[in-house]
N, C-alpha and C. Protein backbone atom coordinates (compact mmCIF):
# COMPACT_ATOMS: atom_id res chain seq x y z
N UNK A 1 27.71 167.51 -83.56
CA UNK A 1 27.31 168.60 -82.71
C UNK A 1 28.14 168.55 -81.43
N UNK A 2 28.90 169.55 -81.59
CA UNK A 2 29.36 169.71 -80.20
C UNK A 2 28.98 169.85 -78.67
N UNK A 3 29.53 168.91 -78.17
CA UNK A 3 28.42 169.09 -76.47
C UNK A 3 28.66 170.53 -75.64
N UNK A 4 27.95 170.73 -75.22
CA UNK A 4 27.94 172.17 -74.18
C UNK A 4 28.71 171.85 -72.67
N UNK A 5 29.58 172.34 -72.61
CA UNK A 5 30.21 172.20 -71.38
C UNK A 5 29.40 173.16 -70.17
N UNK A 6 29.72 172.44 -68.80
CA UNK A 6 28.92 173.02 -67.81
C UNK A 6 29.90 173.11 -66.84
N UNK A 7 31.19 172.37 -67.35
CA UNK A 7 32.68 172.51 -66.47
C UNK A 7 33.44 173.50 -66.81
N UNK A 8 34.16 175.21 -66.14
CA UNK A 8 35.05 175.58 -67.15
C UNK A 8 36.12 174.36 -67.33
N UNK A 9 36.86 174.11 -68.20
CA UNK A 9 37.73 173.33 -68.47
C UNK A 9 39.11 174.03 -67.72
N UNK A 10 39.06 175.13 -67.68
CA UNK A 10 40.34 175.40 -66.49
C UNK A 10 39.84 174.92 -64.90
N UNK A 11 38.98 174.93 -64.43
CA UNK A 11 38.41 174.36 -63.10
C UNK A 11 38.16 172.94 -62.87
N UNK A 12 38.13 172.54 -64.39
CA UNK A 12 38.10 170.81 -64.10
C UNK A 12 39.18 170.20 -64.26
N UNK A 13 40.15 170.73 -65.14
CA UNK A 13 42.27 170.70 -65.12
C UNK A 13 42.59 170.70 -63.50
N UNK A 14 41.78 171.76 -63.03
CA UNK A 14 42.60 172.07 -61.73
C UNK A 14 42.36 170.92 -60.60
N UNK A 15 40.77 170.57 -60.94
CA UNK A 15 40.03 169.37 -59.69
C UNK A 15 41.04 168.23 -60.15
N UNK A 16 41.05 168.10 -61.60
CA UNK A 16 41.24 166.46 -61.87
C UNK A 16 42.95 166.77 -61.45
N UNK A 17 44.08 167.75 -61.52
CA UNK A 17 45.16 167.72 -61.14
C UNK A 17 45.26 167.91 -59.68
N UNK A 18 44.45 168.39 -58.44
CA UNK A 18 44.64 168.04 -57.27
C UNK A 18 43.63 166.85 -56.73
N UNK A 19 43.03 166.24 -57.53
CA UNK A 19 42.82 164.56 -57.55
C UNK A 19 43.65 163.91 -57.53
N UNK A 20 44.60 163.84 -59.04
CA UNK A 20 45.78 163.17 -59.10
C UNK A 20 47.12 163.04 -57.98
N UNK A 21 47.31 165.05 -57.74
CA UNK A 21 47.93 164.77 -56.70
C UNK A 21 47.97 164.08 -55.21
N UNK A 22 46.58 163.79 -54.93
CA UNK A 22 46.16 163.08 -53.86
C UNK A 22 46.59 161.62 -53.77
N UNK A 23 47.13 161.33 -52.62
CA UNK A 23 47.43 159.91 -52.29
C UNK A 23 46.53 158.97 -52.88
N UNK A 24 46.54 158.43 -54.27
CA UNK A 24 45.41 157.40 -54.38
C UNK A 24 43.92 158.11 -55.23
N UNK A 25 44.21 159.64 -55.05
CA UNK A 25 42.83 159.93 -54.73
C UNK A 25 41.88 160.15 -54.52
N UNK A 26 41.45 159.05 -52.93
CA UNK A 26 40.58 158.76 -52.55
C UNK A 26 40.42 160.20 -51.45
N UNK A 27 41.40 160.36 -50.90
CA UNK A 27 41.47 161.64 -50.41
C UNK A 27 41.32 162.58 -50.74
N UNK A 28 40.26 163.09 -51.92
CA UNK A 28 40.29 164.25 -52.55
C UNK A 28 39.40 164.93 -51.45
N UNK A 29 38.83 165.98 -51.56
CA UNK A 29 37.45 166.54 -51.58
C UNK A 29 36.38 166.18 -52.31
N UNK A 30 34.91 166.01 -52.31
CA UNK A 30 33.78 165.52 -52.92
C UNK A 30 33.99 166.01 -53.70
N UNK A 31 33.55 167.49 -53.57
CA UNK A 31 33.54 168.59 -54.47
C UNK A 31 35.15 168.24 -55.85
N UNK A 32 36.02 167.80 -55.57
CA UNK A 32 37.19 167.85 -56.10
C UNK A 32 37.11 166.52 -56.66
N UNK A 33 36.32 165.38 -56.94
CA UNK A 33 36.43 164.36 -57.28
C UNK A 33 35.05 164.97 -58.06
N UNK A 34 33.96 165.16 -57.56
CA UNK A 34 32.68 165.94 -58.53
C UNK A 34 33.02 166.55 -59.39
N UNK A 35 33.88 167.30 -59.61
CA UNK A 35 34.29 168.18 -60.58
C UNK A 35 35.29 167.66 -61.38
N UNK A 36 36.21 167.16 -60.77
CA UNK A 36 36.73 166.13 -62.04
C UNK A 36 35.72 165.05 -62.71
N UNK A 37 35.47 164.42 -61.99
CA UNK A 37 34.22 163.59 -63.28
C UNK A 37 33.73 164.20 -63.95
N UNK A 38 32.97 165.22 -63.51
CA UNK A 38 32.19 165.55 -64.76
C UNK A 38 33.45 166.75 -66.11
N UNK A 39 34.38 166.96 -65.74
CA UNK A 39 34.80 167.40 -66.21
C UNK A 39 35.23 166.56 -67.49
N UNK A 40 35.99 164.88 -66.76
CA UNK A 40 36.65 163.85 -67.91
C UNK A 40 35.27 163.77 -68.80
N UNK A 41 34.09 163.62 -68.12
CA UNK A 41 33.15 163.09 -68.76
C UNK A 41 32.73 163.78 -70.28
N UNK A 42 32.86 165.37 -69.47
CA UNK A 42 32.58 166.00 -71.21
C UNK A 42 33.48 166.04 -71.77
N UNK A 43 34.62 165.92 -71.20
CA UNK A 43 35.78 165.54 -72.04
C UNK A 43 35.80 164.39 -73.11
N UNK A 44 35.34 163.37 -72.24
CA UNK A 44 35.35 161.93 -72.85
C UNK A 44 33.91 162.20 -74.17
N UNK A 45 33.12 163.10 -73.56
CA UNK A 45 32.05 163.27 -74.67
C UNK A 45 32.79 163.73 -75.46
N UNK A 46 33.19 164.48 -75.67
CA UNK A 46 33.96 165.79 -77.03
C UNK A 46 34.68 164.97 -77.90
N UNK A 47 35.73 164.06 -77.20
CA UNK A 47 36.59 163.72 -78.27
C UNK A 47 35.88 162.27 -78.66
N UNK A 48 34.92 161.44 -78.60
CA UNK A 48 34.61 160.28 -78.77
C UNK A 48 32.71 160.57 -78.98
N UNK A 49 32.29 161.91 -79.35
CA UNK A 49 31.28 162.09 -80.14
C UNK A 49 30.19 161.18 -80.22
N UNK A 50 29.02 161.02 -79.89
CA UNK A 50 28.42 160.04 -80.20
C UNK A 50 27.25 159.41 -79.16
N UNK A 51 26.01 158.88 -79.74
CA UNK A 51 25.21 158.38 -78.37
C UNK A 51 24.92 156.96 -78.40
N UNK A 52 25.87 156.01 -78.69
CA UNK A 52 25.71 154.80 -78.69
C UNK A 52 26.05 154.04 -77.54
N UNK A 53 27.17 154.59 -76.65
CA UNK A 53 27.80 154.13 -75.26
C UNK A 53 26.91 154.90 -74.00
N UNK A 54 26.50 154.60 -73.09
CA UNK A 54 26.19 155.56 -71.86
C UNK A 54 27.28 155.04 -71.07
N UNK A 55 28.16 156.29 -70.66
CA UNK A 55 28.98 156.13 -69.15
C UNK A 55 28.23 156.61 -67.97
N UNK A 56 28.52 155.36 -67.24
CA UNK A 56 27.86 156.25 -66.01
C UNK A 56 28.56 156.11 -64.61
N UNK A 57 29.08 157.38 -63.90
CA UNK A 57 29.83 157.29 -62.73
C UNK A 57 29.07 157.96 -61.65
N UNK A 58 28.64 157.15 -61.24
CA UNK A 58 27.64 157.28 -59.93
C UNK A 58 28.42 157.66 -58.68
N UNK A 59 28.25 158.88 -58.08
CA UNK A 59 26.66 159.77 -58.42
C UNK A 59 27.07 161.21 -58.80
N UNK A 60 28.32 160.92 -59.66
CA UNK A 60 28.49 162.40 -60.52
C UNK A 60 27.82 162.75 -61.36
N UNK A 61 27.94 161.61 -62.50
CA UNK A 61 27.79 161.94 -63.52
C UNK A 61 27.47 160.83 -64.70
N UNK A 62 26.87 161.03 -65.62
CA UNK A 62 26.49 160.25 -67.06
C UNK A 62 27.06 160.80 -68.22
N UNK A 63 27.11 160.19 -69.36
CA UNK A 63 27.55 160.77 -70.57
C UNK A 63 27.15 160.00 -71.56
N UNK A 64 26.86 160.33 -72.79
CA UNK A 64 26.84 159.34 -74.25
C UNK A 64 27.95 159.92 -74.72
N UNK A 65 28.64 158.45 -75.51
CA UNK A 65 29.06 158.40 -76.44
C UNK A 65 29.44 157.72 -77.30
N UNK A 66 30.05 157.81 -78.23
CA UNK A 66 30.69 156.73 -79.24
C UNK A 66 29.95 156.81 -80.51
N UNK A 67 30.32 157.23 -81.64
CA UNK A 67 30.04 157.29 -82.90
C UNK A 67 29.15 155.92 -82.96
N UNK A 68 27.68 155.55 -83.46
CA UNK A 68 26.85 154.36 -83.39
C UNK A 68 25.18 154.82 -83.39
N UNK A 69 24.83 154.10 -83.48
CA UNK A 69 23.28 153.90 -83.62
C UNK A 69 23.02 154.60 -81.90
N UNK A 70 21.74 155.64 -82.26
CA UNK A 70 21.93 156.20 -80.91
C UNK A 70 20.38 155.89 -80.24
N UNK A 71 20.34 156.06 -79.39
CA UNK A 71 19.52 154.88 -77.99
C UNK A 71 18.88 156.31 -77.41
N UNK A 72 17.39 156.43 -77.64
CA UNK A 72 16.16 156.95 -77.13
C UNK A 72 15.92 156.80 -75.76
N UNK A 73 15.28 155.28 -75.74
CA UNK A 73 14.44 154.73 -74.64
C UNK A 73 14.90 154.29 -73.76
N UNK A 74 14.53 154.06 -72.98
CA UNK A 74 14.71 152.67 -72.05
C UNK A 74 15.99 152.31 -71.43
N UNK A 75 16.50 151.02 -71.18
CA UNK A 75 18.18 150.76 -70.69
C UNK A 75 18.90 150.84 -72.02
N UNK A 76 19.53 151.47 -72.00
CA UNK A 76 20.31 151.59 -73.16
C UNK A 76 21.58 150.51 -72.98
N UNK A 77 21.89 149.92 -74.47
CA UNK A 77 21.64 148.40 -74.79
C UNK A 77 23.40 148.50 -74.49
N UNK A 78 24.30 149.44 -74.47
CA UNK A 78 25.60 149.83 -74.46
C UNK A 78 25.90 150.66 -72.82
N UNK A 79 26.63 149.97 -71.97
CA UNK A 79 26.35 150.77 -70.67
C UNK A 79 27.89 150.35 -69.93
N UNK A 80 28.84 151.72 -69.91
CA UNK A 80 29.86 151.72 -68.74
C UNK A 80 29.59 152.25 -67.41
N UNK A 81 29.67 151.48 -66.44
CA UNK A 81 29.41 151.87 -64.94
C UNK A 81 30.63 151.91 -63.99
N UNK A 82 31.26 152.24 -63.43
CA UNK A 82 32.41 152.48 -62.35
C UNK A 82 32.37 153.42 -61.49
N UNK A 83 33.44 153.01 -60.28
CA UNK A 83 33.38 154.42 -59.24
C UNK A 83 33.89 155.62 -59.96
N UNK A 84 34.30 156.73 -59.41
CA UNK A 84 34.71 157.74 -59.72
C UNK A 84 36.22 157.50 -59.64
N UNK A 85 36.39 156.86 -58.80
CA UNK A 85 38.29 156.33 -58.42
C UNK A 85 38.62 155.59 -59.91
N UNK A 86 37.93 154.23 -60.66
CA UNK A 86 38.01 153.90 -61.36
C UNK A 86 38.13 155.26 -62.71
N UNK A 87 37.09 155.46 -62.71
CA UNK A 87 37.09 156.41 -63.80
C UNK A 87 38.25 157.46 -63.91
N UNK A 88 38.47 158.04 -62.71
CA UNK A 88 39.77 158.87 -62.93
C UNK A 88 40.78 158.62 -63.20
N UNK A 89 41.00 156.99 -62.51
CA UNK A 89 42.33 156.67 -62.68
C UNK A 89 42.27 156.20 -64.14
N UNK A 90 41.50 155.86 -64.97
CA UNK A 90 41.17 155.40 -66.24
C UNK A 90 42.01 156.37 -67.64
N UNK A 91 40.87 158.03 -66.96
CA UNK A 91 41.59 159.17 -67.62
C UNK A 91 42.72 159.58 -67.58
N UNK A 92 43.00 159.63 -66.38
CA UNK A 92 44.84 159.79 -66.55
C UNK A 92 45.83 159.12 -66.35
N UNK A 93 45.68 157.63 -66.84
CA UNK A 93 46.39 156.43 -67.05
C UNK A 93 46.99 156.01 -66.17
N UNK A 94 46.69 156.29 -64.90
CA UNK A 94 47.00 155.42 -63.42
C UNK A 94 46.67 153.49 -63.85
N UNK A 95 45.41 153.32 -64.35
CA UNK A 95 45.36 152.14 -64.78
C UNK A 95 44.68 151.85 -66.53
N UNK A 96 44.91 150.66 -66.69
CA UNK A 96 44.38 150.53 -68.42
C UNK A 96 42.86 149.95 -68.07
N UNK A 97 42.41 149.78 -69.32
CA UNK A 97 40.76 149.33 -69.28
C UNK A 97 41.19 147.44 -68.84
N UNK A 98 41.99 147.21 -69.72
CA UNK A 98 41.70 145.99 -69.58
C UNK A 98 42.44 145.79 -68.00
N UNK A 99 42.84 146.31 -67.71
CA UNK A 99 43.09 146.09 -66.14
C UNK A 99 42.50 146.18 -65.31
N UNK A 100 41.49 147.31 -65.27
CA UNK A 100 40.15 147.46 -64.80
C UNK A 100 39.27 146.31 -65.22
N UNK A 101 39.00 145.75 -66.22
CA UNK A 101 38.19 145.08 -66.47
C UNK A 101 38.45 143.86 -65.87
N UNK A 102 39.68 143.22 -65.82
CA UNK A 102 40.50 142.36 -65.17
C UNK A 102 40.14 142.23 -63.33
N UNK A 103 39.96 143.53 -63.31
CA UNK A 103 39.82 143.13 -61.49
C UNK A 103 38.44 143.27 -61.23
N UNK A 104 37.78 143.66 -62.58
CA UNK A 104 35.84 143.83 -62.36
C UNK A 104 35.13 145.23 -61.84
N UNK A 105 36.56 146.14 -61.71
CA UNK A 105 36.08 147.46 -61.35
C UNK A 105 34.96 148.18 -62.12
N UNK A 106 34.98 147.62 -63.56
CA UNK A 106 33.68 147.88 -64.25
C UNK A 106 32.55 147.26 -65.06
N UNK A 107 31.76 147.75 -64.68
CA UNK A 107 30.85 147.00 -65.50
C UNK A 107 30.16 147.53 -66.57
N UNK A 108 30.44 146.74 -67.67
CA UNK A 108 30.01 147.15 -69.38
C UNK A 108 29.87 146.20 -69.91
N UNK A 109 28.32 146.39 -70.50
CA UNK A 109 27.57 145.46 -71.39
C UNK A 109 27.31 146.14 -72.97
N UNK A 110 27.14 145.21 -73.76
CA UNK A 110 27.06 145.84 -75.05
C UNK A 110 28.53 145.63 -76.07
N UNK A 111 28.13 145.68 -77.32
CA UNK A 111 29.04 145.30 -77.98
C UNK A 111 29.82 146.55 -78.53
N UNK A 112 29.47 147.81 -78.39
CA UNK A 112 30.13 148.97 -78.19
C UNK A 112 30.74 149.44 -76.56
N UNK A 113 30.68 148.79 -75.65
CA UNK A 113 30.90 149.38 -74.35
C UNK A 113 32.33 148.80 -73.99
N UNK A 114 33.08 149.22 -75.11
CA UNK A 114 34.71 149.06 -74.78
C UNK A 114 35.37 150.83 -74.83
N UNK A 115 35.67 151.53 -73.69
CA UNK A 115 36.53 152.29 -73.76
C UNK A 115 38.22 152.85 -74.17
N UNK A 116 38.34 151.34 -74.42
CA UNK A 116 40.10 151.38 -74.31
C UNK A 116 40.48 152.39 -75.68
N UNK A 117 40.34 152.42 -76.52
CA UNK A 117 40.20 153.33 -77.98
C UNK A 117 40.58 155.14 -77.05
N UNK A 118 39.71 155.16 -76.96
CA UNK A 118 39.70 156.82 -75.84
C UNK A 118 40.35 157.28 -74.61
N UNK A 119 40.88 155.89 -73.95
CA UNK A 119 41.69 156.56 -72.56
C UNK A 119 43.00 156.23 -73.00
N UNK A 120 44.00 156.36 -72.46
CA UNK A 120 43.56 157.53 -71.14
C UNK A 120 43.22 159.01 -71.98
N UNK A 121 42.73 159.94 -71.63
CA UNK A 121 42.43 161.01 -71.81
C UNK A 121 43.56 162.11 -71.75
N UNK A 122 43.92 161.88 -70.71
CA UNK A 122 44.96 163.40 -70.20
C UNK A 122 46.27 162.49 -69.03
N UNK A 123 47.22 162.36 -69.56
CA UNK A 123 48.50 161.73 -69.55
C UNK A 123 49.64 162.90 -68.86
């Protein structure tokens, strides 16, 4: 089942490309870093299908995914957490997972909560 987007995908191209162009950034606009997350996010939902992973980039945005046994209740047992800086730079291959993971920028528990398969996203 395909997820319902709430980003046009031309407006979240545009946030996440004057993100990129930003020094780093960190200098975006809220609004321009808000809208790119949630944009990668349904992105990252669409092509990696599934409610076995929860991403979560605080305080944009959440997502499931990953083809797997899918999680109702409670803390869900599969969980990616990072800034929004992390996460962007993730999607458009500024840095790799295991490099991120390397400096502790994220935190993921669970034996499905490996992203590297899916990023970068948009190159």
């Amino acid at each position: 089942m395909a997820i319902k987007r709430r980003i046009d995908p031309v407006l979240g191209a545009a946030a996440l490309h004057e993100w990129n162009s930003t020094s780093g950034g960190t200098k975006a606009a809220r609004s321009v870093r808000a809208t790119a997350v949630r944009f990668a996010l349904e992105e990252l939902a669409t092509r990696a299908e599934g409610n076995s992973v929860e991403v979560r980039v605080p305080p944009f945005g959440v997502t499931q995914c990953i083809p797997g046994p899918r999680h109702t209740r409670g803390t869900p047992p599969n969980v990616v957490e990072m800034s929004d800086e992390t996460f962007l730079s993730l999607v458009t291959g500024k840095i790799h997972w295991e490099q991120a993971l390397g400096e502790g920028t994220i935190q993921a528990s669970g034996l499905r909560a490996d992203l590297s398969a899916y990023l970068p996203l948009f190159e």
